[in-house]
Protein backbone atom coordinates (compact mmCIF):
# COMPACT_ATOMS: atom_id res chain seq x y z
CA UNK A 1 121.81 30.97 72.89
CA UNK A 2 118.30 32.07 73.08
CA UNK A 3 118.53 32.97 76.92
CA UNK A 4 121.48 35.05 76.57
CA UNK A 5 120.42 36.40 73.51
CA UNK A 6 117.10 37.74 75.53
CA UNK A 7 119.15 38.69 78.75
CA UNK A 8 120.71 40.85 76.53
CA UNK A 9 117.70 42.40 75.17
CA UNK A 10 116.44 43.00 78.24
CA UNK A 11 119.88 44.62 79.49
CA UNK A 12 119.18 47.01 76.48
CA UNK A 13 115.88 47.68 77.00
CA UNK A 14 116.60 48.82 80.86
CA UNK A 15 119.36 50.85 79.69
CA UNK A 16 117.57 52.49 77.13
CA UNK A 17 114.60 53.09 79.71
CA UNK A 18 117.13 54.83 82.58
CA UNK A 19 118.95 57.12 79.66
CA UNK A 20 115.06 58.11 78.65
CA UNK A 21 114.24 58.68 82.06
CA UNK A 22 117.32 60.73 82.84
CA UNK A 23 116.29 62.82 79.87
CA UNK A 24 113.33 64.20 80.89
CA UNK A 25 113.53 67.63 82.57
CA UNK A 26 113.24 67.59 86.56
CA UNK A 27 109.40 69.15 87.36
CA UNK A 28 109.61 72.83 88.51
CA UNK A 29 109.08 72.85 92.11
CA UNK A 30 105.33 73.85 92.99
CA UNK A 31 105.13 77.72 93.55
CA UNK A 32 105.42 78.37 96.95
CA UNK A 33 101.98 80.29 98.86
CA UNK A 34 103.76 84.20 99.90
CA UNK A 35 102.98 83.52 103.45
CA UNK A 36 104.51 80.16 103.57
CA UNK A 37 107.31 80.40 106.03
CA UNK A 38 109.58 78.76 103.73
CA UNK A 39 109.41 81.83 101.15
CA UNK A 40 109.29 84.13 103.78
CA UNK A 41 112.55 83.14 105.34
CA UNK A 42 113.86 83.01 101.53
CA UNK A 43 117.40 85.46 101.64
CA UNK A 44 116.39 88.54 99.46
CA UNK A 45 117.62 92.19 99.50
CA UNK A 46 115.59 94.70 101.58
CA UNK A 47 113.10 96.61 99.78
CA UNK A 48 114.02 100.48 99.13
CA UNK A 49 110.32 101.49 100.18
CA UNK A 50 107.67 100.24 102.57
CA UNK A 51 104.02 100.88 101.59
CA UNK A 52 102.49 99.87 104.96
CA UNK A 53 100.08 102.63 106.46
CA UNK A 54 96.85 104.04 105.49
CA UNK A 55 96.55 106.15 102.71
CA UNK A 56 93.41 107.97 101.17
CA UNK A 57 93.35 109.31 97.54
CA UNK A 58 94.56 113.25 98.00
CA UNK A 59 92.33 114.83 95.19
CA UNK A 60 93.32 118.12 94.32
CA UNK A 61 94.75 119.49 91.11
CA UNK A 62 95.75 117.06 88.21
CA UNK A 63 94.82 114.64 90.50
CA UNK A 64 91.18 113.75 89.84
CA UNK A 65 89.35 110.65 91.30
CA UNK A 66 88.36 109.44 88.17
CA UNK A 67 90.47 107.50 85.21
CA UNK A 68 89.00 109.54 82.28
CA UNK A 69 90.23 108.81 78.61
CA UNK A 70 93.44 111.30 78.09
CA UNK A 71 92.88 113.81 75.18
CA UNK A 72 92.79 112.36 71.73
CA UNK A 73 91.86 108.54 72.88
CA UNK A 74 90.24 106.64 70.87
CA UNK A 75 87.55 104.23 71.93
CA UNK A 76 86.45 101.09 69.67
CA UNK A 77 83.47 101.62 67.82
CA UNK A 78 81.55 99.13 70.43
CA UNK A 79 83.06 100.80 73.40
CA UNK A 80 82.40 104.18 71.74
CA UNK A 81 78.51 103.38 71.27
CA UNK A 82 78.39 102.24 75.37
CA UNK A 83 80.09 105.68 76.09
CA UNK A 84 77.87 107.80 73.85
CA UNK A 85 74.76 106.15 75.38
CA UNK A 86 76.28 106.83 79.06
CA UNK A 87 76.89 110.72 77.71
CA UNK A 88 73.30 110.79 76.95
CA UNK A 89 71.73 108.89 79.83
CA UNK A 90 74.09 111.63 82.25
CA UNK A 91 72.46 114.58 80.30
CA UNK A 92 68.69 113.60 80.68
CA UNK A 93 69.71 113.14 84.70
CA UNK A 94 69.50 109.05 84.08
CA UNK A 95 72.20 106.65 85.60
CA UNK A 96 73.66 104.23 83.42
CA UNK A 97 75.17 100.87 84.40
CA UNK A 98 75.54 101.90 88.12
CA UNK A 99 77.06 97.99 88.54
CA UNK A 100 78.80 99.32 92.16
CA UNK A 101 75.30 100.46 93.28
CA UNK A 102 74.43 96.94 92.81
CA UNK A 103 77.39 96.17 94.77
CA UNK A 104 79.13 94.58 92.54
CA UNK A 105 83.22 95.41 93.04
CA UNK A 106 84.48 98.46 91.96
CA UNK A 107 87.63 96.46 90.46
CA UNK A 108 90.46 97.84 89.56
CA UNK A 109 91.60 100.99 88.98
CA UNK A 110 88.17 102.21 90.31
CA UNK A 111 88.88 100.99 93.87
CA UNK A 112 91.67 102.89 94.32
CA UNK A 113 90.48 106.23 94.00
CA UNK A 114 87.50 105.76 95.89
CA UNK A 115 86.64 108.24 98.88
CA UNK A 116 87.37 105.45 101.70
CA UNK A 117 91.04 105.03 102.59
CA UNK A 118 93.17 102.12 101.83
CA UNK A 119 94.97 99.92 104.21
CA UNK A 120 98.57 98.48 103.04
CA UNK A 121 100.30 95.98 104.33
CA UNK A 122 103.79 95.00 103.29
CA UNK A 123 105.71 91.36 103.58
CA UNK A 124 108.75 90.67 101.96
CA UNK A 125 106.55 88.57 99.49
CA UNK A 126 103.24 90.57 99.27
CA UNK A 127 101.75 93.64 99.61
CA UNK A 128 97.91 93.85 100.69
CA UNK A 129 95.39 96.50 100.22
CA UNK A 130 92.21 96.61 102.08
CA UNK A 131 90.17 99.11 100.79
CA UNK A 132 87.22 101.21 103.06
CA UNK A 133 85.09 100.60 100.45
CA UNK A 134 83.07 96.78 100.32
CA UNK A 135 86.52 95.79 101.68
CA UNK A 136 87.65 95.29 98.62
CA UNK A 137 91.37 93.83 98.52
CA UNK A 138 94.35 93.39 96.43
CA UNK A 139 96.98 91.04 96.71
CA UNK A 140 100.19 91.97 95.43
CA UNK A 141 103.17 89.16 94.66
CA UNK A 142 106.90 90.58 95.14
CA UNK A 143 108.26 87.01 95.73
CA UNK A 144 109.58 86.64 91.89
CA UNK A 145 106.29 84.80 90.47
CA UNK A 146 105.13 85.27 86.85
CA UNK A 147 101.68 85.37 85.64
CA UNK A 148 99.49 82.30 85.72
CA UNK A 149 98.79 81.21 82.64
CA UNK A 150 95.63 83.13 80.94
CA UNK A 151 93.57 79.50 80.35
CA UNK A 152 93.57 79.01 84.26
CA UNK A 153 93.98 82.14 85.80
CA UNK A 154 90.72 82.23 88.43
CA UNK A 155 90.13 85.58 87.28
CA UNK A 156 88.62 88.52 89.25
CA UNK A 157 88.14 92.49 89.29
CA UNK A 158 91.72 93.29 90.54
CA UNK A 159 93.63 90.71 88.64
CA UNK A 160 96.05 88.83 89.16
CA UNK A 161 99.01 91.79 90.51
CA UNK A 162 103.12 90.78 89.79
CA UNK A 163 105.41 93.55 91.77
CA UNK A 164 109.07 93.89 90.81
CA UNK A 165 111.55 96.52 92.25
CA UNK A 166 113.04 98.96 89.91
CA UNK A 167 115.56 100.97 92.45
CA UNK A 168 112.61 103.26 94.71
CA UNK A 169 109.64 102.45 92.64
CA UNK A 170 107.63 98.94 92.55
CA UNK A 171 106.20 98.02 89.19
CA UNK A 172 103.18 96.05 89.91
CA UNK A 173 101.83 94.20 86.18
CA UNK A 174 98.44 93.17 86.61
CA UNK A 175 96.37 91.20 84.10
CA UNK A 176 93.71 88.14 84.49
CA UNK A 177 90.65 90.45 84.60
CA UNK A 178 86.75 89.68 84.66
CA UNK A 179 85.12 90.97 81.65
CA UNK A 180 81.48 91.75 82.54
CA UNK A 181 80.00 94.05 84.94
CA UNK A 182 83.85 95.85 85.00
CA UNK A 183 84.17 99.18 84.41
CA UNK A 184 87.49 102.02 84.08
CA UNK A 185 85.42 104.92 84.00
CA UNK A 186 81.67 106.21 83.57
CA UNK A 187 80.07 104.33 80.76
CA UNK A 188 83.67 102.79 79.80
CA UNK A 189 84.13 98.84 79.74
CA UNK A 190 87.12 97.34 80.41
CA UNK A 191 87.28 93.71 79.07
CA UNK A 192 89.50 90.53 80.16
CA UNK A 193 92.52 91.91 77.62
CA UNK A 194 92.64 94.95 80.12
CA UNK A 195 96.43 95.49 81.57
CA UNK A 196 97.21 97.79 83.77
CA UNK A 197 100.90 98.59 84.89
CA UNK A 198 101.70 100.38 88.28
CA UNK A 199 104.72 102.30 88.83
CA UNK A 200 104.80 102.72 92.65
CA UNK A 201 106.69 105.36 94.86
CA UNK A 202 106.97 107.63 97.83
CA UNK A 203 107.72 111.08 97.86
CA UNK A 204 107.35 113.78 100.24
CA UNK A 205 109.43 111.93 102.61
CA UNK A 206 107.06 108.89 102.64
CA UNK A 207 103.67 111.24 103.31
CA UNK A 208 102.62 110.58 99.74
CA UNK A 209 102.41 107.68 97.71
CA UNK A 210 102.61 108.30 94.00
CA UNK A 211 101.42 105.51 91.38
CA UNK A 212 101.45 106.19 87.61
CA UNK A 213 99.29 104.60 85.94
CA UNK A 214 99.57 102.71 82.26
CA UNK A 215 96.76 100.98 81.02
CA UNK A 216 95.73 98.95 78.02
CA UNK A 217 92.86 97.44 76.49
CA UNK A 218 92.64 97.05 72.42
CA UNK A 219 88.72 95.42 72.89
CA UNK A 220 88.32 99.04 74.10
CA UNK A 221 90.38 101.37 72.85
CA UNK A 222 93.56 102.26 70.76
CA UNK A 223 96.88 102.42 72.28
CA UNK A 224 97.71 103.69 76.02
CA UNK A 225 96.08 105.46 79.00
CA UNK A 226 98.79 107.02 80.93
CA UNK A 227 97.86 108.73 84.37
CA UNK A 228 98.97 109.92 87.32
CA UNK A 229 97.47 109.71 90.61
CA UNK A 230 98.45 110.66 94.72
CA UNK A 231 97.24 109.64 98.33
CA UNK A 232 98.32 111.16 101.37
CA UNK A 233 99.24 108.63 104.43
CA UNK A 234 96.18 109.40 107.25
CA UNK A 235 97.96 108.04 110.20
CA UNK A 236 94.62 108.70 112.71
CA UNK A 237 92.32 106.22 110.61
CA UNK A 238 91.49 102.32 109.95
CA UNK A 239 89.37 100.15 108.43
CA UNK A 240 86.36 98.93 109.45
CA UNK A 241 84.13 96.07 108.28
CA UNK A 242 82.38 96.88 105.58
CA UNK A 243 79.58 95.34 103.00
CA UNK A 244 77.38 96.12 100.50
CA UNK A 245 73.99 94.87 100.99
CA UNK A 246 71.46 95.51 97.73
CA UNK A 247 68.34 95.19 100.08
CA UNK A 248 68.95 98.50 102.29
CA UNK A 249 69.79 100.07 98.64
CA UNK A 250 66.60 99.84 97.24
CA UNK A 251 65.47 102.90 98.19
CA UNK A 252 68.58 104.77 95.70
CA UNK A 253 67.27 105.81 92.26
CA UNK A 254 70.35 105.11 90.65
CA UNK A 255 68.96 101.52 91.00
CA UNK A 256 65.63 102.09 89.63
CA UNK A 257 67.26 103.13 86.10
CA UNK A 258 70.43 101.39 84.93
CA UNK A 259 70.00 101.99 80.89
């Protein structure tokens, strides 16, 4: 009585144990590196555009180097005080937290409008940019990734860069910023909320590469940036090794006065 009584039981218990562990949701496969050859051989439609080449930032009209505030933005009243005090510093001659001259990166969207070219390399899963300037590189996923999550993002001064296609024109999201020592423009922070959204295209029959430019930040100011910006593909150059080494700086006085 008592041993099939406890055979039973345990007949239950087993049961009950496989229907609980048939329950539980499968894992989601780990995410794949781009360059693995298994997500490069993945089956996907062929991109409309290809970024590689070399392109350099084309100045000219409405096409300035730097990402200045658009008329009527309105900074924070903690970013406002930084930018008032780099307005003054400029106008006594002074530099004012000249972070690149003490090599620290650029980041992003500095480094792109730098006066070194950029290199661009394009995968079916990633695009690469290697700038002239401290090297400085981006890595772009296109292989259907999402964001990592913001608690354990390894965060950096390009972010972390998502590209989707949307017909000609690849939307790249980037988030998962560094928050110190980051700047968007002369004597304007940008803080780890900053977003930035990329809207990607050639024109000119692929001699010009067009990227408008939507950027957010609420630690820093109200609403959003938008901007437009051009390079011009330079077929006759490459890029060389490059580095930024403080000790043969010394001698700059942007270094001697950084306040």
């Amino acid at each position: 009585m008592h041993m099939r009584f406890g055979m039973a039981a345990a007949a239950c218990l087993l049961a009950g144990g496989a229907a609980q562990a048939q329950s539980k949701p499968a894992a989601e496969p780990a995410q794949l590196g781009a360059l693995a050859p298994e997500n490069l051989g993945k089956t996907r439609p062929k991109p409309p555009a290809d970024f590689t080449g070399t392109w350099l930032h084309a100045g000219g009209p409405n096409n300035g180097f730097r990402f200045s505030p658009p008329p009527g933005a309105k900074l924070t009243p903690a970013a406002q005080a930084i930018y008032d005090a780099g307005q003054k510093a400029a106008k006594e001659g002074r530099a004012y937290q000249d972070d690149i001259g003490h090599c620290w990166p650029a980041g992003l969207p500095v480094i792109m409008t730098r006066v070194w070219p950029i290199a661009m390399v394009q995968t079916p899963t990633e695009l690469f940019m290697i700038s002239g300037f401290m090297n400085s590189t981006r890595f772009i996923y296109m292989d259907g990734r999402k964001h990592t999550d913001p608690d354990v993002v390894v965060r950096s001064f390009n972010g972390e860069s998502i590209g989707h296609w949307e017909k000609d024109t690849l939307v790249v999201d980037t988030t998962g910023f560094v928050g110190e020592h980051h700047w968007i423009d002369s004597a304007i922070p940008a803080s780890e909320d900053l977003h930035i959204v990329e809207r990607m295209r050639l024109i000119d029959g692929g001699k010009t590469l067009e990227i408008e430019y939507t950027l957010t930040d609420p630690k820093n100011w109200e609403g959003d940036w938008k901007m437009t910006k051009r390079w011009k593909r330079v077929d006759d150059q490459d890029i060389t090794e490059a580095a930024c080494l403080p000790d043969l700086n010394d001698h700059m006085p942007s270094l001697k006065s950084t306040r």
